[in-house]
Protein backbone atom coordinates (compact mmCIF):
# COMPACT_ATOMS: atom_id res chain seq x y z
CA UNK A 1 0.54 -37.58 8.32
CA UNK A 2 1.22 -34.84 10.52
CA UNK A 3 -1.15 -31.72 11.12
CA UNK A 4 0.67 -29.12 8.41
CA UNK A 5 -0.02 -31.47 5.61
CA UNK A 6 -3.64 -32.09 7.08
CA UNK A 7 -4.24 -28.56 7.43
CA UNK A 8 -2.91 -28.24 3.49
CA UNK A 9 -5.30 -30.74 2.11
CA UNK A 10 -8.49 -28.97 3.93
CA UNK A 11 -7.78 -25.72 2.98
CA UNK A 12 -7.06 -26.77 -1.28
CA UNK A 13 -10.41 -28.13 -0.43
CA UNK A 14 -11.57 -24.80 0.68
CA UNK A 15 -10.19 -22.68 -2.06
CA UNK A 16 -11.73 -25.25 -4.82
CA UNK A 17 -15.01 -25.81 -2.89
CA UNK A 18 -14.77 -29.83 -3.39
CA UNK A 19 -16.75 -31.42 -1.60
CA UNK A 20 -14.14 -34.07 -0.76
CA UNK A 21 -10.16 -33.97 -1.47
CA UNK A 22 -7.54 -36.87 -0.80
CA UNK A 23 -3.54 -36.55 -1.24
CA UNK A 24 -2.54 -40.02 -2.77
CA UNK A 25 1.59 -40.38 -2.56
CA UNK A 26 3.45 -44.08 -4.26
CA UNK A 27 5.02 -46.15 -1.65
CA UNK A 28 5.91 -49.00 -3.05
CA UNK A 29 4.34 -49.54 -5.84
CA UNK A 30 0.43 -48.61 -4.28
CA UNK A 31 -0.60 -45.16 -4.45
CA UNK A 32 -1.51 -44.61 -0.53
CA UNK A 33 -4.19 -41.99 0.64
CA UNK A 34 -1.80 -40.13 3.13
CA UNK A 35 -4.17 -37.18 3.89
CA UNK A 36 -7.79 -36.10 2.25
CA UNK A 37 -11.02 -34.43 3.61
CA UNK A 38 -14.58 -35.04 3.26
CA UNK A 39 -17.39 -32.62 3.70
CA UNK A 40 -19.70 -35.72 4.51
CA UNK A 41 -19.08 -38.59 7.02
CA UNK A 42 -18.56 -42.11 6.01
CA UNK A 43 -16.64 -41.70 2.78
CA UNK A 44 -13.66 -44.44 2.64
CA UNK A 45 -10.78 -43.28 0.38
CA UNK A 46 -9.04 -46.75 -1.33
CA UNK A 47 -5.50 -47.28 -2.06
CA UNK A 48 -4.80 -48.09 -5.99
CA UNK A 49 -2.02 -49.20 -8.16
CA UNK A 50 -0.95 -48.15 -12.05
CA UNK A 51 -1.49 -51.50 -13.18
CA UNK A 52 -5.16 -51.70 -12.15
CA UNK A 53 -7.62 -51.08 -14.69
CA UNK A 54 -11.11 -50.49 -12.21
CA UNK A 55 -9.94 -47.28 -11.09
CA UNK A 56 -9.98 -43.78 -13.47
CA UNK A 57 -7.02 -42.61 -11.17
CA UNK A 58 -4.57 -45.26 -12.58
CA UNK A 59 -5.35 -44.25 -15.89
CA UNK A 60 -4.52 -40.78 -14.63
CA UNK A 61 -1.27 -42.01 -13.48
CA UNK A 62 -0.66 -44.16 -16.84
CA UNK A 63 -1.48 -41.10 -18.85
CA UNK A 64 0.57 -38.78 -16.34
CA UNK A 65 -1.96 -35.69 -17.36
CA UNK A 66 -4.65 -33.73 -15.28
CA UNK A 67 -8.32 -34.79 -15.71
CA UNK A 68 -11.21 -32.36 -15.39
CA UNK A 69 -14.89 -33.93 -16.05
CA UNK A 70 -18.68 -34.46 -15.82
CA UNK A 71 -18.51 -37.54 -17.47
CA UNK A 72 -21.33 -40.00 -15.24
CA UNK A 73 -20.37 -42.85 -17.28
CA UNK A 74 -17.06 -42.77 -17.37
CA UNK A 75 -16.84 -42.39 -13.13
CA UNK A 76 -19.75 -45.44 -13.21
CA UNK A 77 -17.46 -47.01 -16.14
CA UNK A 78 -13.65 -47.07 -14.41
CA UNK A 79 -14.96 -46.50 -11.17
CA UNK A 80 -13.15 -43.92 -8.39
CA UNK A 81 -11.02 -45.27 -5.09
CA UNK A 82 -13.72 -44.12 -2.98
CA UNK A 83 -16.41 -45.95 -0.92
CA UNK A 84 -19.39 -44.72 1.27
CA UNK A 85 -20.33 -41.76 -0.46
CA UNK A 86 -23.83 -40.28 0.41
CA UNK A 87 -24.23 -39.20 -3.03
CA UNK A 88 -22.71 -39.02 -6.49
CA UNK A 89 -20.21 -36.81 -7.43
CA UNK A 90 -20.71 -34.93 -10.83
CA UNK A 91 -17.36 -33.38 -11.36
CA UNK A 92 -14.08 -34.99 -11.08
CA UNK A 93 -10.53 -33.59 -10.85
CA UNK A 94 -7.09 -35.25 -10.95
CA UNK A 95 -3.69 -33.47 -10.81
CA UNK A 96 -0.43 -36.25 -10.78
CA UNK A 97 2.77 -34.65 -9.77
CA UNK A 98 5.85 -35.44 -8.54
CA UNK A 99 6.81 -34.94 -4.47
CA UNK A 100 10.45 -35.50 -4.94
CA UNK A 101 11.28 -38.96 -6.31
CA UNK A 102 7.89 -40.40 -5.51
CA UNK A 103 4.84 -40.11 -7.55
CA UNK A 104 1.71 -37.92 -6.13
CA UNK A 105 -2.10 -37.29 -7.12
CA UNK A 106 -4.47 -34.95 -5.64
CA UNK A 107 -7.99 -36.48 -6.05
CA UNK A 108 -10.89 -34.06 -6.20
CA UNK A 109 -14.88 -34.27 -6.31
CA UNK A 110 -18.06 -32.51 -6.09
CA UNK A 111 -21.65 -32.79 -6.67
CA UNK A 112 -21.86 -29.51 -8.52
CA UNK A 113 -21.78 -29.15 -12.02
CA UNK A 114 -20.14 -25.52 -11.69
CA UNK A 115 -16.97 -26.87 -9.71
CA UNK A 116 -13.50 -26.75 -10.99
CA UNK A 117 -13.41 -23.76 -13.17
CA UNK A 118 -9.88 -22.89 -15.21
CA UNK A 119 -9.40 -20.79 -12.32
CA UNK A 120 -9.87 -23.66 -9.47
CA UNK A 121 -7.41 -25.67 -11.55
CA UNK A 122 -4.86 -22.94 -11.35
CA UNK A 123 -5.57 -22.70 -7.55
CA UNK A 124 -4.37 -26.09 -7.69
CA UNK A 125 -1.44 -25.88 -9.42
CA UNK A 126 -0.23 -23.40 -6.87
CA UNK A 127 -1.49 -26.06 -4.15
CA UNK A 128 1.24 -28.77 -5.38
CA UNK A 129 3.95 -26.08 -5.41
CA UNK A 130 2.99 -25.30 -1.63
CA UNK A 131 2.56 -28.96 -0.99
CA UNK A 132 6.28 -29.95 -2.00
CA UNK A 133 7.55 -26.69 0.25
CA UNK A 134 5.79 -28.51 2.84
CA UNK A 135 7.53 -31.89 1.91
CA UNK A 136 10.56 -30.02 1.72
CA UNK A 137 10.18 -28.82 5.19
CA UNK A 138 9.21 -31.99 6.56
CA UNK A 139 12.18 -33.62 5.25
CA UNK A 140 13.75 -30.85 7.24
CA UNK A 141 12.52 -31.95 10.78
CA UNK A 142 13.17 -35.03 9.87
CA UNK A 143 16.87 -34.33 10.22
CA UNK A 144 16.81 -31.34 12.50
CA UNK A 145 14.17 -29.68 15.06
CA UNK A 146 15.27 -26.40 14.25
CA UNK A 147 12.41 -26.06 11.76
CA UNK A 148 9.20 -26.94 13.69
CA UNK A 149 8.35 -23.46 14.93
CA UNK A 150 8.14 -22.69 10.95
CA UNK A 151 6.25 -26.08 10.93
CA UNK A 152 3.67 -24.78 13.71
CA UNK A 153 3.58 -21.54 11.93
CA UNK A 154 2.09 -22.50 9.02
CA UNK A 155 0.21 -25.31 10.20
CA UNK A 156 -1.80 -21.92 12.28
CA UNK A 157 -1.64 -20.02 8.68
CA UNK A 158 -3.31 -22.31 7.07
CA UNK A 159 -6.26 -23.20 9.40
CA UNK A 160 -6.77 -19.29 9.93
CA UNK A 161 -7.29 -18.94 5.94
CA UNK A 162 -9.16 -22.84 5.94
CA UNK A 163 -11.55 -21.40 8.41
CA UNK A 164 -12.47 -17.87 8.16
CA UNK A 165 -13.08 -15.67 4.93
CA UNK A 166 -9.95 -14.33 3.64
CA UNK A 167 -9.92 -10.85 4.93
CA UNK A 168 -10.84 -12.12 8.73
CA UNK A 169 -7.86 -14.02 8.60
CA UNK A 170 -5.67 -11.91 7.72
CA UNK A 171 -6.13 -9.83 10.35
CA UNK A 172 -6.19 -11.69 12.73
CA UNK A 173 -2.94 -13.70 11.26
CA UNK A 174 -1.27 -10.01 11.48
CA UNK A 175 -2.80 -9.52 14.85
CA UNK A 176 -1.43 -12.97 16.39
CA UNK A 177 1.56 -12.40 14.76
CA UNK A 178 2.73 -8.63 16.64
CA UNK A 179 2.57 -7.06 13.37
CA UNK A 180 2.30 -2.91 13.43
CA UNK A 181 1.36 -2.91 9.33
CA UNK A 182 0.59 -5.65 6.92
CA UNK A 183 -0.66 -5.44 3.07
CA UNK A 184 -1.66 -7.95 0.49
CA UNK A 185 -0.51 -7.26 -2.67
CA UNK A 186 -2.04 -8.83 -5.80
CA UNK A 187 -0.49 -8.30 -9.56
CA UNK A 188 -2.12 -8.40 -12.81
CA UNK A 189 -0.83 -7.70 -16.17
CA UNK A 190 2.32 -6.60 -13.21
CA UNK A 191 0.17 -3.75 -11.84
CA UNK A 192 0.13 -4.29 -7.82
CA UNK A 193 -2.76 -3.58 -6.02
CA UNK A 194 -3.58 -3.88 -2.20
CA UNK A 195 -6.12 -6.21 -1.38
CA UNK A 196 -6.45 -6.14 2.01
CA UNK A 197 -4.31 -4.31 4.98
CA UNK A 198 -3.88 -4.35 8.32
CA UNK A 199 -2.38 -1.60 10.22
CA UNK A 200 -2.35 -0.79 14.21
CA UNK A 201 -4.02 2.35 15.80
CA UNK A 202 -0.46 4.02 15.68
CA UNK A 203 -0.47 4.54 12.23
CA UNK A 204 -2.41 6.49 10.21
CA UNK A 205 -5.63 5.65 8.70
CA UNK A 206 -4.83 7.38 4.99
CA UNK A 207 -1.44 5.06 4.43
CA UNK A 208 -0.92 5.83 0.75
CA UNK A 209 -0.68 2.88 -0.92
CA UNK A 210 0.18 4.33 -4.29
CA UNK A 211 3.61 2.35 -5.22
CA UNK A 212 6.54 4.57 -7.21
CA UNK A 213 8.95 2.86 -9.07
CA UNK A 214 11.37 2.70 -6.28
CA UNK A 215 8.77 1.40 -3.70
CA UNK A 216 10.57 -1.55 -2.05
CA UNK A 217 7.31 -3.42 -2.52
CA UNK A 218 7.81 -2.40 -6.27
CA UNK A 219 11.20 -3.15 -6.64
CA UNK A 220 10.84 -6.41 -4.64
CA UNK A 221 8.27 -7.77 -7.08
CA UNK A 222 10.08 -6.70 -10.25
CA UNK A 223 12.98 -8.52 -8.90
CA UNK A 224 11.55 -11.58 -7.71
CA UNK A 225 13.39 -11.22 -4.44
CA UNK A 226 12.95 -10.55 -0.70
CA UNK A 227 14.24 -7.87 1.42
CA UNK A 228 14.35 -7.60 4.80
CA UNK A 229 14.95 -3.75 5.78
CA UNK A 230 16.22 -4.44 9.35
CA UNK A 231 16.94 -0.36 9.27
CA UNK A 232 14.19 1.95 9.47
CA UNK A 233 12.68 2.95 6.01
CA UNK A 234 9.66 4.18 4.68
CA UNK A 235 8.01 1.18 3.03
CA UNK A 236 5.02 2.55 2.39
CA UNK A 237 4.25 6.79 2.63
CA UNK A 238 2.76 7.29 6.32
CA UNK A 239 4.59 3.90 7.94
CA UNK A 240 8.15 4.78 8.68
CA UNK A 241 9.81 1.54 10.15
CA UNK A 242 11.29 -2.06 10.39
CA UNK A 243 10.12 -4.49 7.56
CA UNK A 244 9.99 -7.49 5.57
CA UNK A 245 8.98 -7.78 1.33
CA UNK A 246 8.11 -11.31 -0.16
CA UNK A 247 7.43 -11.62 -3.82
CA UNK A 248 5.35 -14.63 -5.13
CA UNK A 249 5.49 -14.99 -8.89
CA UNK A 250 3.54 -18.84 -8.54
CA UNK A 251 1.92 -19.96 -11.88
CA UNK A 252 -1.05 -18.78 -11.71
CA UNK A 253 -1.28 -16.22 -8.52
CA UNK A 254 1.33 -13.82 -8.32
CA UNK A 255 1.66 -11.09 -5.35
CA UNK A 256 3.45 -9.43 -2.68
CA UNK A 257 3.47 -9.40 1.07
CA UNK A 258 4.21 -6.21 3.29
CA UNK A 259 5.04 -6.55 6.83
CA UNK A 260 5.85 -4.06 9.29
CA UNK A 261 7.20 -3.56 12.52
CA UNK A 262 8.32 -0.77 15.18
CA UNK A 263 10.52 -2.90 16.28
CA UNK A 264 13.76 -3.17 15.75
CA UNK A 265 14.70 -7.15 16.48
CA UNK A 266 11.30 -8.42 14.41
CA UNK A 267 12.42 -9.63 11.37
CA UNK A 268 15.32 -11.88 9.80
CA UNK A 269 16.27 -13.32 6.96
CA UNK A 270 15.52 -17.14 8.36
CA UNK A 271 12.33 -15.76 8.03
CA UNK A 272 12.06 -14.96 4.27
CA UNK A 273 11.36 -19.11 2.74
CA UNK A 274 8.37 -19.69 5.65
CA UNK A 275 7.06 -16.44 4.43
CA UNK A 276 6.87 -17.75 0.83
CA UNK A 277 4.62 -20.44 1.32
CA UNK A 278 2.24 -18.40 4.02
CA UNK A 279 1.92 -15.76 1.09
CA UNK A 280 0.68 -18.46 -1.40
CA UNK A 281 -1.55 -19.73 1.17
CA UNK A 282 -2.95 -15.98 1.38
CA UNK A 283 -2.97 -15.58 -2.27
CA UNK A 284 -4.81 -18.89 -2.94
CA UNK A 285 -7.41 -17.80 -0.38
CA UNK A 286 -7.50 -14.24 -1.39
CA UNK A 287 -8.09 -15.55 -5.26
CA UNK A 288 -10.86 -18.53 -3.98
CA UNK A 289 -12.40 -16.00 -2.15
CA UNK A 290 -13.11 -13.61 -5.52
CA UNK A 291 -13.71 -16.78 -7.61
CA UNK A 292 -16.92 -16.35 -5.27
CA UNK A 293 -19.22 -14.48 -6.97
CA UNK A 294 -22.57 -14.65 -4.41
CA UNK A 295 -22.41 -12.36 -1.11
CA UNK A 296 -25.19 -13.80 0.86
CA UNK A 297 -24.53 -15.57 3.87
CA UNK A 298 -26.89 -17.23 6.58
CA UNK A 299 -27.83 -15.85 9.65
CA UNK A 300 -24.99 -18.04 11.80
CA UNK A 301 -22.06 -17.10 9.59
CA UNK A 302 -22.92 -13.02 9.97
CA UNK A 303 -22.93 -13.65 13.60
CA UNK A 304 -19.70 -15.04 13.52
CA UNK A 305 -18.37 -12.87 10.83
CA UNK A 306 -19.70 -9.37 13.38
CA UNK A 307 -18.76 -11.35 16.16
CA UNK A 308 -14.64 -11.38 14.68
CA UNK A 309 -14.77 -7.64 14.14
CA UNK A 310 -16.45 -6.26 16.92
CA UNK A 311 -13.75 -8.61 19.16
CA UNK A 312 -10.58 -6.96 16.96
CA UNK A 313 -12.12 -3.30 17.06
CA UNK A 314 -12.69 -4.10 21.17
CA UNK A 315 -8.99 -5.50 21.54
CA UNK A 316 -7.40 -2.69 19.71
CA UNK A 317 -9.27 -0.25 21.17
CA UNK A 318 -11.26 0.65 18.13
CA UNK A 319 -14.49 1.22 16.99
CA UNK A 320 -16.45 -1.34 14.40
CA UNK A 321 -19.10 0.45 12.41
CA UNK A 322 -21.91 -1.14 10.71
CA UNK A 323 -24.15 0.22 7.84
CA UNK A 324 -27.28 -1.52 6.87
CA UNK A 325 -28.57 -0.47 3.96
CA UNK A 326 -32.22 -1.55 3.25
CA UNK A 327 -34.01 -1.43 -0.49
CA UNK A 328 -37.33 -0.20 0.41
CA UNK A 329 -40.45 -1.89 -1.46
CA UNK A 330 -38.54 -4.57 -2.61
CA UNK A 331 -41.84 -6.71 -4.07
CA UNK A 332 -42.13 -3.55 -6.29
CA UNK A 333 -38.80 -3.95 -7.62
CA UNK A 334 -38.82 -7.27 -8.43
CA UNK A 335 -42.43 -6.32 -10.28
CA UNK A 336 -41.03 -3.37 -12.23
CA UNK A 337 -37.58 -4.42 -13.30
CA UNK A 338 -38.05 -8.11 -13.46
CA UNK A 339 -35.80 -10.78 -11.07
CA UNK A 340 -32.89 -11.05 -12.78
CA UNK A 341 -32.26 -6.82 -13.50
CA UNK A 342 -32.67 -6.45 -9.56
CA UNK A 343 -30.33 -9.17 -8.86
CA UNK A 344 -27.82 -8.18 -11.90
CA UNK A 345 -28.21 -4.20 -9.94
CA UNK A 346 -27.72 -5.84 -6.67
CA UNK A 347 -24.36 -7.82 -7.20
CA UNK A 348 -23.00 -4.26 -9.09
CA UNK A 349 -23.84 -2.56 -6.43
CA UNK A 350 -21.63 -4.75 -3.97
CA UNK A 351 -18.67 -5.21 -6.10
CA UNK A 352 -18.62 -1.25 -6.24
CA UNK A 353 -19.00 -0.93 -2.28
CA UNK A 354 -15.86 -3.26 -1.89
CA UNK A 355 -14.05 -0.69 -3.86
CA UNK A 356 -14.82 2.41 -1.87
CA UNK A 357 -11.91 3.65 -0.24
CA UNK A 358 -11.32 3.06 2.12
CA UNK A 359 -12.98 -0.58 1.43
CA UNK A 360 -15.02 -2.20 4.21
CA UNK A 361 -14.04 -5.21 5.96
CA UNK A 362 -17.18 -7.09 5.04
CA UNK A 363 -20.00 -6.56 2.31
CA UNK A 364 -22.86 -8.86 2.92
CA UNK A 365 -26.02 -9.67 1.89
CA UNK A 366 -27.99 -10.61 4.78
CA UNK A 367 -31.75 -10.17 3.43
CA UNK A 368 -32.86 -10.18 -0.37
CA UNK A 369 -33.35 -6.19 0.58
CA UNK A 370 -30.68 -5.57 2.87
CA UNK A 371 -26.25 -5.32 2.72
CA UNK A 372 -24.86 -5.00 5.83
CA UNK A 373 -21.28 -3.26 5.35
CA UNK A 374 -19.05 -3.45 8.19
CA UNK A 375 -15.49 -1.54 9.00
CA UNK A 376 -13.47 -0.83 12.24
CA UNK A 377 -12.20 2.56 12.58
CA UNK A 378 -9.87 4.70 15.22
CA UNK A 379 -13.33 6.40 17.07
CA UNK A 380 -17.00 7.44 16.34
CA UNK A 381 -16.06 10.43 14.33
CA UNK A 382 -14.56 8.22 11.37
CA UNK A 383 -17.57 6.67 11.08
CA UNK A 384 -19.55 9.46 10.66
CA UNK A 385 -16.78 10.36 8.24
CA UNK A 386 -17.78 7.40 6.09
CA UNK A 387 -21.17 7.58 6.52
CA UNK A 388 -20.92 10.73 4.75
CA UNK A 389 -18.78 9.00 1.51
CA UNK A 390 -21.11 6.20 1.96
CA UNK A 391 -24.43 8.56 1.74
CA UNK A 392 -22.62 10.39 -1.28
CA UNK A 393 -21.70 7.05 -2.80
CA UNK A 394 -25.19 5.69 -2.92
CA UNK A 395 -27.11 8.68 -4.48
CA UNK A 396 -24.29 8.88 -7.31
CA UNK A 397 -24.87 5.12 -8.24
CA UNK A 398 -28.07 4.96 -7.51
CA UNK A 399 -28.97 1.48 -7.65
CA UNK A 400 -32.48 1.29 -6.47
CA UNK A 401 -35.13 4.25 -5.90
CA UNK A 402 -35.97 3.73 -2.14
CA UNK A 403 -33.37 3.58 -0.04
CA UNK A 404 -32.53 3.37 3.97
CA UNK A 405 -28.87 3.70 5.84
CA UNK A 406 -29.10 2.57 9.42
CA UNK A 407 -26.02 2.97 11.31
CA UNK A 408 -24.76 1.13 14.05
CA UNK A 409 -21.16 1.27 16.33
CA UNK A 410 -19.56 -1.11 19.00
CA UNK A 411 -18.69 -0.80 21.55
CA UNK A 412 -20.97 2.30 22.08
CA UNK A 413 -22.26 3.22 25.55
CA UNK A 414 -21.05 -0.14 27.02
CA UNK A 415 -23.11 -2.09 25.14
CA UNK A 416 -22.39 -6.09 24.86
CA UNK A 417 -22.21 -8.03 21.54
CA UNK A 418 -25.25 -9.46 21.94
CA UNK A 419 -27.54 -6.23 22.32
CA UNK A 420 -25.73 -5.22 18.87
CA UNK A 421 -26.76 -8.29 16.91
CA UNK A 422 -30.07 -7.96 18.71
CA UNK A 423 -30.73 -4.12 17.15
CA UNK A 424 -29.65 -5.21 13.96
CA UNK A 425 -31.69 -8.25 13.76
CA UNK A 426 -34.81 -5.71 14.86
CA UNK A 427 -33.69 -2.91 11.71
CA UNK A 428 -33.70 -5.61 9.10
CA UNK A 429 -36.74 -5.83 7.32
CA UNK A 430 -38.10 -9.20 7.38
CA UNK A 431 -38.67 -9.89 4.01
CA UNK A 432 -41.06 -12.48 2.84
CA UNK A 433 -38.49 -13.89 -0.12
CA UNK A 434 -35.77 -14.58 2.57
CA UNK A 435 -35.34 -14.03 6.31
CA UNK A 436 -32.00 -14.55 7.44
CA UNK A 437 -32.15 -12.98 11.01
């Protein structure tokens, strides 16, 4: 199958954590694996047929219902289409749907217990809607070649969000793409909130985000249609210019996507249906992402995740700010208040830091003592700027009694990448529960 629908299976697998997915479509009769992903080599994924009674897939297909379970005996019982796996799966989902007049399943596994909440099985639901736009397009370049730079497009789209955490790609989706603004809308209970934007050094840092009832984003959303303002408006107060609104109101994940442009010729209506499906993709990722609950991450993954800033802030002639707050005496805490009451403080602490405003482009935890918070700003004053909110932020919360900021900037004084990584590897303290750097 071609890359788009590749690039599709990998990134449902992403957004359920599975630790192996495979797209099964009917031809003829036998239910075909035509695209699937597996985080572990070796794994053979077996056609199967209705009428065969070894598999629990057919009975899926009999049944025509989803299947969520932890059942052992009844995967050892009726058996899966799979051969070579390293080890045995302990959850199983199955979604069958329909891909135009033939018959489709979406096979999922994983070896963890905790896999395929209610809220993974609504990511998937979205999935199959963005999997038959997909189908639909193909059927298009089947017939004409007109649509293969929308087929390229979100092929790109979806290994950006596949790849790197949702916020990361974003960015640098906007960035590739020429944008001046974008935003991420989310809605709940039909309030809209920004989850992530993107904005160029032109524009100002305190866009107000704060939708009226006449906001095109607003009115977009409440419509369920696009617009394409291809005369200069305000779409948002502080970004006067050229733009583009997409509603999504999918089953489960419903949003909005802002994009902006001082340019005159950037948008078009053409445009509107290839921006539908890239603003599911960014919703499902967006919504995987939160599903998410633990912030630490290994020592190669903050690398990579500094690395991506500190190139964006150096290509748009920015500045990328890093905070390292460090619990002091950490033993002690863990003595006083007990494990879990430090950990429980901890993860409050983080979800509130993602909420500061403005919010930081990364929240990590990169020791069991130490969050590293990371944001790219217009110059070295900012940052002091939000040092300041930070400083205030922490002493109203509060979270632990002994407390250190460290605060580092790049590029600064011509320093390279490296030597940054290098000085905050050095101001970490190496703890003796968990040593990352």
């Amino acid at each position: 199958m071609n890359k788009l629908v590749e690039s599709c299976t990998k990134f449902l697998a992403n957004v359920t954590e599975a630790d192996l997915i495979a797209l099964y479509v009917e031809r003829e009769g036998i239910f075909q694996p035509l695209s699937f992903f597996s985080v572990s080599g070796g794994v053979v994924f077996l056609p199967f047929s209705e009428e065969e009674d070894n598999f629990i897939t057919s009975n899926v297909i009999r049944r025509w219902d989803y299947i969520v379970s932890s059942d052992s005996s009844l995967m050892e019982k009726e058996g899966l289409p799979l051969e070579g796996l390293e080890r045995s799966l302990r959850v199983l989902m199955a979604f069958p749907f329909k891909l135009g007049a033939d018959r489709a399943l979406l096979l999922f596994g994983s070896s963890n217990l905790a896999s395929f909440s209610e809220k993974h099985q609504g990511f998937v639901r979205d999935g199959i809607e963005l999997l038959k736009r997909i189908f639909a397009l193909n059927r298009r370049l089947e017939k004409s070649r007109i649509p293969a730079a929308e087929n390229r497009f979100l092929t790109s789209t979806l290994k950006l969000f596949a790849e790197l955490p949702p916020k990361d790609a974003f960015y640098e989706w906007c960035y590739i793409s020429g944008l001046d603004l974008g935003v991420l809308f989310s809605a709940r209970d039909d309030l809209l909130r920004p989850v992530v934007v993107y904005r160029t050094k032109g524009f100002s840092e305190e866009l107000d985000i704060e939708l009226g009832p006449r906001n095109p984003v607003r009115l977009a959303y409440e419509r369920k249609q696009a617009y394409v303002y291809d005369e200069k408006a305000e779409l948002v107060p502080g970004f006067v210019g050229y733009g583009v609104v997409v509603p999504s109101h999918g089953p489960k994940l419903k949003g909005v996507l802002l994009l902006g442009s001082s340019r005159s010729d950037f948008f078009s209506q053409d445009m509107v249906n290839m921006l539908e499906s890239v603003l599911n993709v960014m919703l499902l990722s967006v919504s995987g992402e939160g599903e998410r609950e633990c912030h630490a991450i290994d020592a190669v993954e903050a690398e990579n995740r500094i690395k991506i800033l500190a190139g964006r802030a150096q290509r748009e002639d920015r500045v990328l700010g890093l905070l390292l707050l460090i619990v002091k005496g950490m033993d002690k805490e863990y003595s006083d208040k007990g494990f879990w009451e430090v950990e429980r403080r901890m993860r409050e602490f983080m979800r509130k830091v993602e909420l500061l405003n403005p919010a930081p482009e990364l929240v990590a935890r990169i020791s069991d003592n130490a969050v590293l918070v990371a944001r790219i700003f217009d110059d070295e004053s900012e940052v002091d700027k939000y040092e300041e909110l930070f400083n205030a932020f922490v002493a109203d919360m509060k979270p632990f009694k002994d407390m250190l900021l460290e605060v580092l900037m790049y590029p600064h004084k011509g320093e390279r990448i490296d030597t940054l990584l290098s000085q905050l590897a050095q101001k970490v303290v190496k703890s003796k529960r968990k040593k990352l750097f």
